[in-house]
Protein backbone atom coordinates (compact mmCIF):
# COMPACT_ATOMS: atom_id res chain seq x y z
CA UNK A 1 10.54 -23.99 -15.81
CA UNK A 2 7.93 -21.61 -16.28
CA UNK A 3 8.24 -19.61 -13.31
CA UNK A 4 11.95 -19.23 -14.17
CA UNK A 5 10.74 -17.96 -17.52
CA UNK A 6 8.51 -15.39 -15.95
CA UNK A 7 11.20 -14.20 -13.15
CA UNK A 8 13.49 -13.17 -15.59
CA UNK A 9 11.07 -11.62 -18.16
CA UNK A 10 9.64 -9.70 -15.07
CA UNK A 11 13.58 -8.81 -14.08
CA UNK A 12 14.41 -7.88 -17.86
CA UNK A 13 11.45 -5.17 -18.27
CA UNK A 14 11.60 -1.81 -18.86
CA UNK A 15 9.75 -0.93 -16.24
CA UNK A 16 11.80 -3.16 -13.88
CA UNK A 17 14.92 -1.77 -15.10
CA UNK A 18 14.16 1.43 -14.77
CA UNK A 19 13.37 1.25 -11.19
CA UNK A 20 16.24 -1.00 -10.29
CA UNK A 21 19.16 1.53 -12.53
CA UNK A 22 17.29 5.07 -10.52
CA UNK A 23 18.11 5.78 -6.74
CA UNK A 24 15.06 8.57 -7.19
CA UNK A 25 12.32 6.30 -8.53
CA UNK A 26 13.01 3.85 -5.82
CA UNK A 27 12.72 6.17 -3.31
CA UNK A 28 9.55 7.51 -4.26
CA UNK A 29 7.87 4.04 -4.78
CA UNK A 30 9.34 3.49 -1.27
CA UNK A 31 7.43 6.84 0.36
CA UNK A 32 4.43 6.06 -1.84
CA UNK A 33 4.46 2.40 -0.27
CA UNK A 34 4.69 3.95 3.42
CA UNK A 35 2.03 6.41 3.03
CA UNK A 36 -0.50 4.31 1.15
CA UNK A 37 0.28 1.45 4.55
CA UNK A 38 -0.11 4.82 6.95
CA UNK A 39 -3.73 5.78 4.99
CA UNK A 40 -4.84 2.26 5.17
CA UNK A 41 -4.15 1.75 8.74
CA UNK A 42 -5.45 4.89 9.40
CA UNK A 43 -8.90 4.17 8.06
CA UNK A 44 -8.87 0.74 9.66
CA UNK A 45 -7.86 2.35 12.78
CA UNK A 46 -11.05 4.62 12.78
CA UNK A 47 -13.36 1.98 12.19
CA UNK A 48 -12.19 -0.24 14.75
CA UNK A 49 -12.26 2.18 17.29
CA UNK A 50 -16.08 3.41 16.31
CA UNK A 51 -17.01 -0.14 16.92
CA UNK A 52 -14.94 -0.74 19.56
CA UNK A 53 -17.42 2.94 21.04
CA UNK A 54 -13.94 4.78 21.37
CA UNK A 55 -14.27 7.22 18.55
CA UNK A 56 -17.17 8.91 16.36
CA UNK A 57 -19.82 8.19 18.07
CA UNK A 58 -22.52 10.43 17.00
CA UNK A 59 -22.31 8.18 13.74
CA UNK A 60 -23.47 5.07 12.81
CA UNK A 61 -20.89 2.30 12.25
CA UNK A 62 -22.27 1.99 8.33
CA UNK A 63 -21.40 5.18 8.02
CA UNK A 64 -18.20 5.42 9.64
CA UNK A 65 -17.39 2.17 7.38
């Protein structure tokens, strides 16, 4: 009962209905989504390869990290 309270408060906000009503504001929460994933991969990707000894390695993993 109570999560079907909260799924259609959360579906009936302002907010919510904003983004569901605008093709644009979609789309850029859609290319935000992708780049934040790319930077975050990105920076996990760099770390694993200094440990790994594959990249940056005139740094210490702490600082790479």
């Amino acid at each position: 009962m109570l999560e079907k309270f909260f799924t259609v408060s959360l579906q009936n906000h302002p907010l919510s209905t904003a983004i569901r009503d605008s093709v644009w504001i979609y789309a850029f929460d859609q290319v935000f989504h992708l780049i934040a994933l790319a930077v975050f991969a990105g920076a996990i990707l760099i770390v694993d390869l200094r440990l790994l000894g594959r990249g940056l390695k005139d740094r210490p993993v702490a600082q790479v990290a």
